[in-house]
PDB file of N, CA and C in Angstrom:
ATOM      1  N   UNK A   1      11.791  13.026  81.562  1.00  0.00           N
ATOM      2  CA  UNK A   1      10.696  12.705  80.680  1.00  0.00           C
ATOM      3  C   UNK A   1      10.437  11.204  80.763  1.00  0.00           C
ATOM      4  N   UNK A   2       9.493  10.780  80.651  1.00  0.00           N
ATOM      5  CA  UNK A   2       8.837   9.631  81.215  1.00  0.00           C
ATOM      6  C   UNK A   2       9.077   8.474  79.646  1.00  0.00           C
ATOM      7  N   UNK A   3       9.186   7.359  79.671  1.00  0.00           N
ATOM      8  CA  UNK A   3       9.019   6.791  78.602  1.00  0.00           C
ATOM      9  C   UNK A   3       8.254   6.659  77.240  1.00  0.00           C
ATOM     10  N   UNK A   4       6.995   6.839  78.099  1.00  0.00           N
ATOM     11  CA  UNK A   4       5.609   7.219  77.620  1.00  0.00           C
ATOM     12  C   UNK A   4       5.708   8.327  76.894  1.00  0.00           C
ATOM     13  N   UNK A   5       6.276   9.239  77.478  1.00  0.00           N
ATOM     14  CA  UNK A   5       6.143  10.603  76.758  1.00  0.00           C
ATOM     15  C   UNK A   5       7.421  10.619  75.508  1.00  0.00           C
ATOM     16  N   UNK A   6       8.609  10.183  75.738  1.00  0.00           N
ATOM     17  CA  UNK A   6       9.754   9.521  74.847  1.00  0.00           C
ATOM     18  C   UNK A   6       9.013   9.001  73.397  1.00  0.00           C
ATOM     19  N   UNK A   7       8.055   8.044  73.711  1.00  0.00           N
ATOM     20  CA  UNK A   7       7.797   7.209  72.613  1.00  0.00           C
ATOM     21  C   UNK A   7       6.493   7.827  71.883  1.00  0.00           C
ATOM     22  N   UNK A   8       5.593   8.631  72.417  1.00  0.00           N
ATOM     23  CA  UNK A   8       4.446   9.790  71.706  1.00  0.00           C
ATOM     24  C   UNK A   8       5.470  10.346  71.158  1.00  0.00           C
ATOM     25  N   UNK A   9       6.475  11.145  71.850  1.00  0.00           N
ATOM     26  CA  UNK A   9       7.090  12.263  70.733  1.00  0.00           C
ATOM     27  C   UNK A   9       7.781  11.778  69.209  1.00  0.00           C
ATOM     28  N   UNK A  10       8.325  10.463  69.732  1.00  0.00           N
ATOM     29  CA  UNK A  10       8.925  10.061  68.663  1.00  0.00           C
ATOM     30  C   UNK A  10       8.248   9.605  67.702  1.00  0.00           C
ATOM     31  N   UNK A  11       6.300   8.885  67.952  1.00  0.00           N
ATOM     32  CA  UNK A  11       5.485   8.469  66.774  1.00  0.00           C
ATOM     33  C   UNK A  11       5.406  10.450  66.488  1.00  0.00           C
ATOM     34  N   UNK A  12       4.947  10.852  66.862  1.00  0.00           N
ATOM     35  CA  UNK A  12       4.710  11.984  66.324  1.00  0.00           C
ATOM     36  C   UNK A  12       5.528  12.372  65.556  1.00  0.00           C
ATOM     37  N   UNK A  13       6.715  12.732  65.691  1.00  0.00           N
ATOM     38  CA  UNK A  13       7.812  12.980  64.522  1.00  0.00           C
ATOM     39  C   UNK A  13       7.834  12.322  63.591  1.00  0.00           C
ATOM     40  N   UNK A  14       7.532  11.072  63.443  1.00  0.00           N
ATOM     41  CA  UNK A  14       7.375  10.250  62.414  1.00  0.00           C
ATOM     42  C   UNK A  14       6.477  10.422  61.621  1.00  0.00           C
ATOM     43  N   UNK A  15       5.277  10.028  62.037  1.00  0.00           N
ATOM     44  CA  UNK A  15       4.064  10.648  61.297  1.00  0.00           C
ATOM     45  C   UNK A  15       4.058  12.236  61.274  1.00  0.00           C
ATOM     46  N   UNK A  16       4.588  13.199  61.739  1.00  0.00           N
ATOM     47  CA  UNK A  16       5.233  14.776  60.838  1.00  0.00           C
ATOM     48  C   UNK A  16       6.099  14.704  59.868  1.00  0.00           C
ATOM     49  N   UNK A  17       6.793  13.701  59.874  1.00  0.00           N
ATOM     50  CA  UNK A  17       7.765  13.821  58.841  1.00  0.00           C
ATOM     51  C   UNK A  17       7.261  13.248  57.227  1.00  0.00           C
ATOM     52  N   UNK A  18       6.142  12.253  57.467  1.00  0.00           N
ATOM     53  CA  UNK A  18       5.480  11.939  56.253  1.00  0.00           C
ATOM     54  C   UNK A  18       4.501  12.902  55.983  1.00  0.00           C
ATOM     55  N   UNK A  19       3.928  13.825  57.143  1.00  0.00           N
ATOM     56  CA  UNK A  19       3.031  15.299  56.366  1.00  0.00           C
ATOM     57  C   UNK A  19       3.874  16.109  55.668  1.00  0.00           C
ATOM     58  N   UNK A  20       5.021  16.636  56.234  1.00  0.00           N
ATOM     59  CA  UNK A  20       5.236  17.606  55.899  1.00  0.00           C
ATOM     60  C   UNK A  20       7.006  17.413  55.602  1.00  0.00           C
ATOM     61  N   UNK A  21       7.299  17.316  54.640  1.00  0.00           N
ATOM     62  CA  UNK A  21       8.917  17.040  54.610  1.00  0.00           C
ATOM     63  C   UNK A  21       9.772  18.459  54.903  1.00  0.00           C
ATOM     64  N   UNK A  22      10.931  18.505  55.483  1.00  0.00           N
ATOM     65  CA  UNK A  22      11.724  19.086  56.132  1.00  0.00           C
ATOM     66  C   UNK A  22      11.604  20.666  55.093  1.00  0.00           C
ATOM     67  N   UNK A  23      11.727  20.299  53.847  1.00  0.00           N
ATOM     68  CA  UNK A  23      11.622  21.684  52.802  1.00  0.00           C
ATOM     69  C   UNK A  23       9.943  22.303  53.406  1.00  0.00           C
ATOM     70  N   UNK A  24       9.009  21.440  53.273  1.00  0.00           N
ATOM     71  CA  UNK A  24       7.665  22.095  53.564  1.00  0.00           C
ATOM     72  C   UNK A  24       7.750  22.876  54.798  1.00  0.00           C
ATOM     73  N   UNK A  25       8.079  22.192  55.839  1.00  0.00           N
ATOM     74  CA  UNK A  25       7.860  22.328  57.237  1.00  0.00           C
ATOM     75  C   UNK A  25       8.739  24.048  57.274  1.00  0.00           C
ATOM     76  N   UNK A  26      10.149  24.432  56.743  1.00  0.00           N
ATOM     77  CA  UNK A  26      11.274  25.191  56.419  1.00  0.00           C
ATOM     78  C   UNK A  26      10.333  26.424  55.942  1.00  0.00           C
ATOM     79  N   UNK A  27       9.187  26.545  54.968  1.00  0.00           N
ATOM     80  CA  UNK A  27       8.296  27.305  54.332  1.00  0.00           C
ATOM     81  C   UNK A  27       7.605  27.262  55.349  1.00  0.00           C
ATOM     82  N   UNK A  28       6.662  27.159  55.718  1.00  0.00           N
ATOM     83  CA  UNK A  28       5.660  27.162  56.691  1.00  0.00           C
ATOM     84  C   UNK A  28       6.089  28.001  58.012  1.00  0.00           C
ATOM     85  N   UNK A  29       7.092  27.655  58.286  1.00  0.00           N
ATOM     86  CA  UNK A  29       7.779  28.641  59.708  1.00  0.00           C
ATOM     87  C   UNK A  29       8.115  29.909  59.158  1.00  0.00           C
ATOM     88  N   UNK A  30       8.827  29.693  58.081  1.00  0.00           N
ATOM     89  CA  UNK A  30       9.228  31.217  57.938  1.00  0.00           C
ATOM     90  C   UNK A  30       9.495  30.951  56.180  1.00  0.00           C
ATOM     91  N   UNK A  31       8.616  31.777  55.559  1.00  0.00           N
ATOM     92  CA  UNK A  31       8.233  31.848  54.059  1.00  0.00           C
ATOM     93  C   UNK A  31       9.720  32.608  53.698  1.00  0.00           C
ATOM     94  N   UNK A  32      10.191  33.545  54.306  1.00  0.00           N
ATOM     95  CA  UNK A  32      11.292  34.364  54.100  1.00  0.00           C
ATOM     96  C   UNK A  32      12.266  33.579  54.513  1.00  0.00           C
ATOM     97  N   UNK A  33      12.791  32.165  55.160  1.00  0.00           N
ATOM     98  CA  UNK A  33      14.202  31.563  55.339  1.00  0.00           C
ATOM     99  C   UNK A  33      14.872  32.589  56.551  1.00  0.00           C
ATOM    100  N   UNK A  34      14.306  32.703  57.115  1.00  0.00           N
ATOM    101  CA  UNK A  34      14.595  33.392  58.469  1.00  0.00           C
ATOM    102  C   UNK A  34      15.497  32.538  59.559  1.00  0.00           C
ATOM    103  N   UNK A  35      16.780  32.921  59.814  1.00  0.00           N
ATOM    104  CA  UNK A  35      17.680  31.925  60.318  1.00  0.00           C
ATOM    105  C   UNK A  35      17.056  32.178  61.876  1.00  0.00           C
ATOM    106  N   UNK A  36      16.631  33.285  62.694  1.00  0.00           N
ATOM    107  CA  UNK A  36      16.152  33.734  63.728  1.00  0.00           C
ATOM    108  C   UNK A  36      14.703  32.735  63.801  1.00  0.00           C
ATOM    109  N   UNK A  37      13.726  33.129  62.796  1.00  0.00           N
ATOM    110  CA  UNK A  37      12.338  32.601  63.126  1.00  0.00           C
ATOM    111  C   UNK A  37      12.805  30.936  63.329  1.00  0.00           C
ATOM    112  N   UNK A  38      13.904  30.262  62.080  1.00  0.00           N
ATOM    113  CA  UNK A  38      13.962  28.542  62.410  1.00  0.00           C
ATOM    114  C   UNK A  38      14.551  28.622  64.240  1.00  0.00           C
ATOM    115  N   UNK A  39      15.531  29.011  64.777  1.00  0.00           N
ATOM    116  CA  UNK A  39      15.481  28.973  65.658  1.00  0.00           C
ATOM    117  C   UNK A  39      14.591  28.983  66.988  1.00  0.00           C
ATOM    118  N   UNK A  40      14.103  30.176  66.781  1.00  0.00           N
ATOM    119  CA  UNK A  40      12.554  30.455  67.484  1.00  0.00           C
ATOM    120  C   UNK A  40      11.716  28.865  68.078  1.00  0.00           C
ATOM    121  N   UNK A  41      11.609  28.852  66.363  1.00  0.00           N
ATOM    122  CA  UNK A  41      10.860  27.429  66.349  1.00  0.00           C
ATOM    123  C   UNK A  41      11.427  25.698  67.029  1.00  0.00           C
ATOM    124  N   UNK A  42      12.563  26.661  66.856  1.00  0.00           N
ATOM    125  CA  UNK A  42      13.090  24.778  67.596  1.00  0.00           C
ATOM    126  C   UNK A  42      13.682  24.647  68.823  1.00  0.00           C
ATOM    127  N   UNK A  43      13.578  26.213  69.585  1.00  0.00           N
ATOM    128  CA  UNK A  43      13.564  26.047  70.843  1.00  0.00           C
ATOM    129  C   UNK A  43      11.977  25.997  71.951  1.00  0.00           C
ATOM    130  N   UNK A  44      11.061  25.642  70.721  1.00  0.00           N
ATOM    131  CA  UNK A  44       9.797  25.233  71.128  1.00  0.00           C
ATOM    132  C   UNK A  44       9.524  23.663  71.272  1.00  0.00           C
ATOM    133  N   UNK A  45      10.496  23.057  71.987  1.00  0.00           N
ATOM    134  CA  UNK A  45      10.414  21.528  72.059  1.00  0.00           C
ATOM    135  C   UNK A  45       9.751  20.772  73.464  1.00  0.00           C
ATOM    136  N   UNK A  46       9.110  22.258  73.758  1.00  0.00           N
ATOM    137  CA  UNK A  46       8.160  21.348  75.394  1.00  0.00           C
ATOM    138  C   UNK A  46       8.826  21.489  76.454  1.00  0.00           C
ATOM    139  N   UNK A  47       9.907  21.892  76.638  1.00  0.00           N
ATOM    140  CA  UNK A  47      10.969  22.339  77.604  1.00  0.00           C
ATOM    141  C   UNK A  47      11.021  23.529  78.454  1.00  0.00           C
ATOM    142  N   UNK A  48      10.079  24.622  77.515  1.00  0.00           N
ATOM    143  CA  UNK A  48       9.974  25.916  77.837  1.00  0.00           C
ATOM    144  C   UNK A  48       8.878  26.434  77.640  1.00  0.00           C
ATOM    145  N   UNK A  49       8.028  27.479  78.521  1.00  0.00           N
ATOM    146  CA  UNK A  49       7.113  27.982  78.134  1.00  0.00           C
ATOM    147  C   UNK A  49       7.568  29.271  77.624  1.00  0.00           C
ATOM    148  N   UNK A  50       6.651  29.954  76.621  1.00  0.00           N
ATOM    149  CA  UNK A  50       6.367  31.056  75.486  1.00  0.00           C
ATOM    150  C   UNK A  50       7.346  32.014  76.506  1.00  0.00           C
ATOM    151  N   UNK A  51       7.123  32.260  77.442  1.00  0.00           N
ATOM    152  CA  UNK A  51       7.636  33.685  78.219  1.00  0.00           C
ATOM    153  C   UNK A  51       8.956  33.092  78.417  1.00  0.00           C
ATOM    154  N   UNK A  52       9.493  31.753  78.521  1.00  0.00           N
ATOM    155  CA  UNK A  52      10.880  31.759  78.597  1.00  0.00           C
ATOM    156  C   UNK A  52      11.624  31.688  77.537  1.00  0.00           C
ATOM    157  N   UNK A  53      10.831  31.343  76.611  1.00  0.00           N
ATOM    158  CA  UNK A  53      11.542  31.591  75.023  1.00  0.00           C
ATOM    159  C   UNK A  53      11.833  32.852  74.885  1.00  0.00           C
ATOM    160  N   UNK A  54      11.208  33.776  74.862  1.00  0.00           N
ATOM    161  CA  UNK A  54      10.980  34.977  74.965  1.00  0.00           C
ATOM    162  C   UNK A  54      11.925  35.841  75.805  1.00  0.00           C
ATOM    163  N   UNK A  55      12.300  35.709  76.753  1.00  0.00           N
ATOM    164  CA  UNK A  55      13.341  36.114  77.714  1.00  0.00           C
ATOM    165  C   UNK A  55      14.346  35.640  76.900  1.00  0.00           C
ATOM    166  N   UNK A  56      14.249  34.337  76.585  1.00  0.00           N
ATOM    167  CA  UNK A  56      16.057  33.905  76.235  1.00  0.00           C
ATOM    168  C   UNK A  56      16.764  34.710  74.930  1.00  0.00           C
ATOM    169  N   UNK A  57      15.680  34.973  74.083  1.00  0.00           N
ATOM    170  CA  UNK A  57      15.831  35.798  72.923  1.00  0.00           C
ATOM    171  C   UNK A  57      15.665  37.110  72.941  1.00  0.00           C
ATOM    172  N   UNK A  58      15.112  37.712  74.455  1.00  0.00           N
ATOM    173  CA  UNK A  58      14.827  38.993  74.215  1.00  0.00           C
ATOM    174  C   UNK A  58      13.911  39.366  73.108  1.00  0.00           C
ATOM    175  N   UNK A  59      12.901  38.650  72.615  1.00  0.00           N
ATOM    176  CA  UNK A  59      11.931  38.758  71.877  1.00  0.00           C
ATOM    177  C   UNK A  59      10.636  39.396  72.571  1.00  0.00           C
ATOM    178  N   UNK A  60       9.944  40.588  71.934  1.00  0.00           N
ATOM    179  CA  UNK A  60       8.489  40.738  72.087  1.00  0.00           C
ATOM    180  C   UNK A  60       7.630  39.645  72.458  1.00  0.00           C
ATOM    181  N   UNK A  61       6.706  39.092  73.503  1.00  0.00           N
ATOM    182  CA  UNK A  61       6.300  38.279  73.600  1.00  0.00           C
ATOM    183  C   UNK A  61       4.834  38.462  72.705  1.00  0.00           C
ATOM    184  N   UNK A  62       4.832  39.534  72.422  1.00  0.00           N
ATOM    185  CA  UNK A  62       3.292  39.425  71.238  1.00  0.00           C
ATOM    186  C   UNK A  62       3.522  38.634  69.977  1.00  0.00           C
ATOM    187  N   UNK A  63       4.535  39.403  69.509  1.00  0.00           N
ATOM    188  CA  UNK A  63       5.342  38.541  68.112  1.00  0.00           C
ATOM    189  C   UNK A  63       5.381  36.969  68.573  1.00  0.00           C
ATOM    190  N   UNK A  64       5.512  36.691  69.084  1.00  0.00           N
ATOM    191  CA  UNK A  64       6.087  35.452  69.410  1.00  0.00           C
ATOM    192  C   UNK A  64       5.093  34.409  69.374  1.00  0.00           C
ATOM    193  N   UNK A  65       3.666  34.953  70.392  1.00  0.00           N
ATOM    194  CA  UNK A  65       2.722  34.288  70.459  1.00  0.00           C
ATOM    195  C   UNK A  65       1.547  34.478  69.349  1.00  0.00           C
ATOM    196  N   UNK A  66       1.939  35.399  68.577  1.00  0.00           N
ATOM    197  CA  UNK A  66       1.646  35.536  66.651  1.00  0.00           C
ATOM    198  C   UNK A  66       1.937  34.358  66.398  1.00  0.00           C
ATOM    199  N   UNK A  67       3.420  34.087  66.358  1.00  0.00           N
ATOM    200  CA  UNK A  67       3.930  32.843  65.744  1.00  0.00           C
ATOM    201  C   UNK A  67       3.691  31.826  65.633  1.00  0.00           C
ATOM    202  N   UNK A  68       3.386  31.794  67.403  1.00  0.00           N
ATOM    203  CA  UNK A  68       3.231  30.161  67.966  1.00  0.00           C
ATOM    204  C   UNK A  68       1.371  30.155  68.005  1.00  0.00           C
ATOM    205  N   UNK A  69       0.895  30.561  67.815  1.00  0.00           N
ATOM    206  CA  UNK A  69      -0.779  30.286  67.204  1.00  0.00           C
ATOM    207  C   UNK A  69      -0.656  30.430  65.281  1.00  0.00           C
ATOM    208  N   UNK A  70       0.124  30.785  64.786  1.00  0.00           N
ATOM    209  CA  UNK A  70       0.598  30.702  63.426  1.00  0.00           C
ATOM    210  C   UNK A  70       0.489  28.925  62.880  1.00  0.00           C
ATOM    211  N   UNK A  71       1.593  28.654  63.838  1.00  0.00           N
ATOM    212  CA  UNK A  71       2.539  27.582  63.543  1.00  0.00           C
ATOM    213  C   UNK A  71       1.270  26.434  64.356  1.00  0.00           C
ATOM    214  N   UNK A  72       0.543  26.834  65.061  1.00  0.00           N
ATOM    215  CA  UNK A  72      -0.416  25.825  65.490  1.00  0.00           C
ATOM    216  C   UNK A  72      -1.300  25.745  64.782  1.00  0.00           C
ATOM    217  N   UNK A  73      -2.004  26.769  64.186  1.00  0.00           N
ATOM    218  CA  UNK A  73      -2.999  26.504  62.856  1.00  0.00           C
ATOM    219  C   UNK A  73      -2.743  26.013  61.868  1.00  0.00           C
ATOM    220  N   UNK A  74      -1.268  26.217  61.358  1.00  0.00           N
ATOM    221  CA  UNK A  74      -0.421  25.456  60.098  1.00  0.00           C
ATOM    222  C   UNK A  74      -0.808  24.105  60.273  1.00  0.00           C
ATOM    223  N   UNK A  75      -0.886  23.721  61.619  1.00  0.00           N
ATOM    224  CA  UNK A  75      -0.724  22.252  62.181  1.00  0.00           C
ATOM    225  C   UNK A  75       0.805  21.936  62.271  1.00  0.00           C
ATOM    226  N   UNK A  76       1.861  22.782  62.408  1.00  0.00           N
ATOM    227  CA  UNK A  76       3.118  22.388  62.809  1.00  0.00           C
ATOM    228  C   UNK A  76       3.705  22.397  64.226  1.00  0.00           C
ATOM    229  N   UNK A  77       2.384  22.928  65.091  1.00  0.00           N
ATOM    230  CA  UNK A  77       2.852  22.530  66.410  1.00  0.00           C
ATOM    231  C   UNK A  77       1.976  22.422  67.302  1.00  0.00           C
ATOM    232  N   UNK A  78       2.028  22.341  68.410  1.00  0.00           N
ATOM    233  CA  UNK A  78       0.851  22.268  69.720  1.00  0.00           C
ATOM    234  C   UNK A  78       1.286  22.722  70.947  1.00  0.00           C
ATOM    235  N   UNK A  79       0.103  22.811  71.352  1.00  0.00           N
ATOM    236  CA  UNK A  79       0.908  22.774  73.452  1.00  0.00           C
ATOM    237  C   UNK A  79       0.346  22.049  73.925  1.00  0.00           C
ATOM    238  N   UNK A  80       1.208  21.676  75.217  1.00  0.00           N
ATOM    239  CA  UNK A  80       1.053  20.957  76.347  1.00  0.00           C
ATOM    240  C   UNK A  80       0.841  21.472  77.206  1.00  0.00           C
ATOM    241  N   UNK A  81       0.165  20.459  77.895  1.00  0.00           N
ATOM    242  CA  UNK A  81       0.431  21.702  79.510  1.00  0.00           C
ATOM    243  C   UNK A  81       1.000  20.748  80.386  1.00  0.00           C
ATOM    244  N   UNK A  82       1.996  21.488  81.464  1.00  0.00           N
ATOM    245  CA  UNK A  82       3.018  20.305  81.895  1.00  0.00           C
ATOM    246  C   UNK A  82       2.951  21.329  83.264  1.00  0.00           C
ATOM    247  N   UNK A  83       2.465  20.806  84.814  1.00  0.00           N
ATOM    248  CA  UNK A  83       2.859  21.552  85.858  1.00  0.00           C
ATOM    249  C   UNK A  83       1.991  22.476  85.888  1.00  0.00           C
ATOM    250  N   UNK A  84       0.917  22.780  85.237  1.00  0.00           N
ATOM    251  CA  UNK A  84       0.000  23.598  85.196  1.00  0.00           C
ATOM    252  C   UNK A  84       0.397  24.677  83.801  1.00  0.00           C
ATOM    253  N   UNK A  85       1.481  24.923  83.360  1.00  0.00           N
ATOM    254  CA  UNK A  85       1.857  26.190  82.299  1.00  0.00           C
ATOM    255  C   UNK A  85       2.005  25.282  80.887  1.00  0.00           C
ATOM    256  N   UNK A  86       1.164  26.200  80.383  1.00  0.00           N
ATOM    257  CA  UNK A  86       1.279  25.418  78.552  1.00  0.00           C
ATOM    258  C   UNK A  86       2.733  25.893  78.177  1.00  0.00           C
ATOM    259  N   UNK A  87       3.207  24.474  77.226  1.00  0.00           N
ATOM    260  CA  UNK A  87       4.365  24.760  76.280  1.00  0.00           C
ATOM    261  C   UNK A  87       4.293  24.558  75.279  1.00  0.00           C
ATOM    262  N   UNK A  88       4.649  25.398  74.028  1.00  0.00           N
ATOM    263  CA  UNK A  88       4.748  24.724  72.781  1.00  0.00           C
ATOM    264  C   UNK A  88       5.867  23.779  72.465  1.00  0.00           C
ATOM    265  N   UNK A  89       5.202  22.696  71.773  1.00  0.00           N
ATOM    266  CA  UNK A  89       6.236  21.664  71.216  1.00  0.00           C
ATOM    267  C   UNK A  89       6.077  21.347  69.521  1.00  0.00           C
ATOM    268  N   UNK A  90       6.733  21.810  69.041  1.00  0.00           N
ATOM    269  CA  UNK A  90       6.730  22.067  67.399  1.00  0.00           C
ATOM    270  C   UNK A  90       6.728  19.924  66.982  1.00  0.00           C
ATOM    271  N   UNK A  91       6.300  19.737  66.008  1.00  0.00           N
ATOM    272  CA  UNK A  91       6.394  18.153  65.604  1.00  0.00           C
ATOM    273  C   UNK A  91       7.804  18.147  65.127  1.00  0.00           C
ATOM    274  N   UNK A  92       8.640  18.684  64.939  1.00  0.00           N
ATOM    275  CA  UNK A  92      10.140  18.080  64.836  1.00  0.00           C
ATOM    276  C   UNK A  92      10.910  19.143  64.560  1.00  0.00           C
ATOM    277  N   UNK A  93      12.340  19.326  64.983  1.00  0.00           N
ATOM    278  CA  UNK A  93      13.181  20.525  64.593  1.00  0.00           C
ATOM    279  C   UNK A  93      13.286  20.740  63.204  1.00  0.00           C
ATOM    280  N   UNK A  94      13.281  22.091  62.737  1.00  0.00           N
ATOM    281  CA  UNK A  94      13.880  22.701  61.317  1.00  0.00           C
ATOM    282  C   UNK A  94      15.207  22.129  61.323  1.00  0.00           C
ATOM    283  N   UNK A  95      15.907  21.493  60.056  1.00  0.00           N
ATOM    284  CA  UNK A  95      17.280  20.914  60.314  1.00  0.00           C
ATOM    285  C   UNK A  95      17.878  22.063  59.936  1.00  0.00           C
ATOM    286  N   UNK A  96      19.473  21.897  61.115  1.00  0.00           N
ATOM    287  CA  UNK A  96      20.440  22.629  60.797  1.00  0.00           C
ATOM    288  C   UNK A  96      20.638  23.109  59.612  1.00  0.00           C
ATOM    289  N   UNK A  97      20.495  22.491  58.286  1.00  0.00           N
ATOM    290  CA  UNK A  97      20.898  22.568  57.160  1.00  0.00           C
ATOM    291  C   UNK A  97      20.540  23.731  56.744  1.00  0.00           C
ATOM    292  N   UNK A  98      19.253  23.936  56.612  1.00  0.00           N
ATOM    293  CA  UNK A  98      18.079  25.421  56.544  1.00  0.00           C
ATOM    294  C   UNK A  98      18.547  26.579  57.362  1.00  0.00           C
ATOM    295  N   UNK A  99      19.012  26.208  58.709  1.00  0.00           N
ATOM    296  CA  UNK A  99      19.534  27.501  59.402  1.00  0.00           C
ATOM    297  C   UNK A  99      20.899  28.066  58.994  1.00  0.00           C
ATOM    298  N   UNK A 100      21.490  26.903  58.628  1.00  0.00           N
ATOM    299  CA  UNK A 100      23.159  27.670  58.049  1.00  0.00           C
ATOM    300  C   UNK A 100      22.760  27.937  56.725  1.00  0.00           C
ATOM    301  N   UNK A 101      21.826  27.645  56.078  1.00  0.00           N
ATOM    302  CA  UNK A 101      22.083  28.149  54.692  1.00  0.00           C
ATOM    303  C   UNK A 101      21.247  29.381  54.697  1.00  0.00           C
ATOM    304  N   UNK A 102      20.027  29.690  55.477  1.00  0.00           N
ATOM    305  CA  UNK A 102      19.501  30.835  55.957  1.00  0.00           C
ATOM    306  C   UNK A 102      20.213  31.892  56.500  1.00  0.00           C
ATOM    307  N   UNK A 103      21.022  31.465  57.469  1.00  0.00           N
ATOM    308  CA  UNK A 103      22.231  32.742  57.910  1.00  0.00           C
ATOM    309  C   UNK A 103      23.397  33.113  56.710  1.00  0.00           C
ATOM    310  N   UNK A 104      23.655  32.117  55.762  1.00  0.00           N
ATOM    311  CA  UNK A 104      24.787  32.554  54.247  1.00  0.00           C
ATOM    312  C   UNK A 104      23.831  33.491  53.479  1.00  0.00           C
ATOM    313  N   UNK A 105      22.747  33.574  53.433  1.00  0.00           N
ATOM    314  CA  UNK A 105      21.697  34.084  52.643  1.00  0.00           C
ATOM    315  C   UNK A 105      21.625  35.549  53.087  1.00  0.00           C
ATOM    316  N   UNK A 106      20.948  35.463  54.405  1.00  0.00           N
ATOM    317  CA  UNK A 106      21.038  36.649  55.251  1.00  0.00           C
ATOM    318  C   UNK A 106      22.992  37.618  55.558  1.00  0.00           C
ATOM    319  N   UNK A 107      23.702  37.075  55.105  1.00  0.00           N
ATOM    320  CA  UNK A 107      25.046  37.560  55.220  1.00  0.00           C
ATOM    321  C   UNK A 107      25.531  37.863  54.178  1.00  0.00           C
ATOM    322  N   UNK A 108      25.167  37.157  52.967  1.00  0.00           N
ATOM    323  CA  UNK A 108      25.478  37.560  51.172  1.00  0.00           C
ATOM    324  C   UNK A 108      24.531  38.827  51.421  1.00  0.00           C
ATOM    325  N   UNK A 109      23.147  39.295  51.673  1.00  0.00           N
ATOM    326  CA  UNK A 109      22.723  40.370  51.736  1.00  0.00           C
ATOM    327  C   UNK A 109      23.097  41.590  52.467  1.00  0.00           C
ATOM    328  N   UNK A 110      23.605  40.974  53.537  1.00  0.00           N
ATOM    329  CA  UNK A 110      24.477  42.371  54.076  1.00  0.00           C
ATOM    330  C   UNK A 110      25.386  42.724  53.380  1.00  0.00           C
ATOM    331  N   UNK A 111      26.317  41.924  53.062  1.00  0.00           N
ATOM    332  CA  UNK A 111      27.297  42.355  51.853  1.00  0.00           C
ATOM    333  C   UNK A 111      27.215  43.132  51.108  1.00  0.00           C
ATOM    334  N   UNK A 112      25.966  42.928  49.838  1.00  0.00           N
ATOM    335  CA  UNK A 112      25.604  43.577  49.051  1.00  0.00           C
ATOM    336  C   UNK A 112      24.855  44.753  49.163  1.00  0.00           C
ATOM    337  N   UNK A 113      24.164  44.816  50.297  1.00  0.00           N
ATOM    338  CA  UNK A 113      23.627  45.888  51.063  1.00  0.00           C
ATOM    339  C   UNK A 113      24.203  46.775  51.313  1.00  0.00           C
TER     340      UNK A 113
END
């Protein structure tokens, strides 16, 4: 990754992080605290296109591209196109914090289930 591209991503995260703080951004991906959907979302960092996300998760690629035009109208993410193939790149990862407390959530319910 080029410098240029280093230092866009990083104003961008910055200015995402004053739209939308980490709790907002956490709602917006997945209203339900979905430890799967935060993931989803933060292996959308420009690295991969939709069909390789998709393979890696064994995910429906319809669902997926639900999501990722979801999450682009929210205004929480975009694509690029890099090499000729668009990628989505979300404005900053869901923090860990949300995914482990999303998977205790999702595991107290199996329990009780």
């Amino acid at each position: 990754m080029a410098n240029s591209d280093v230092y866009l991503r990083a104003m961008m995260s910055l200015v995402a992080r004053q739209t939308f703080s980490p709790e907002r951004l956490s709602e917006i991906v997945s209203p339900m605290a979905n430890a799967n959907t935060y993931e989803t979302f933060n292996l959308c960092d420009g690295t991969r296109t939709q069909n390789e996300i998709a393979n890696l998760l064994k995910m429906d690629r319809g669902n997926l591209s639900r999501s990722v035009n979801k999450w682009i109208d929210e205004g929480v993410m975009i694509k690029v196109t890099d090499d000729g193939k668009d990628r989505p790149v979300h404005v900053y990862p869901i923090p860990d914090r949300f995914i482990q407390s999303a998977k205790k959530k999702e595991g107290a319910k199996k329990k009780d289930g």
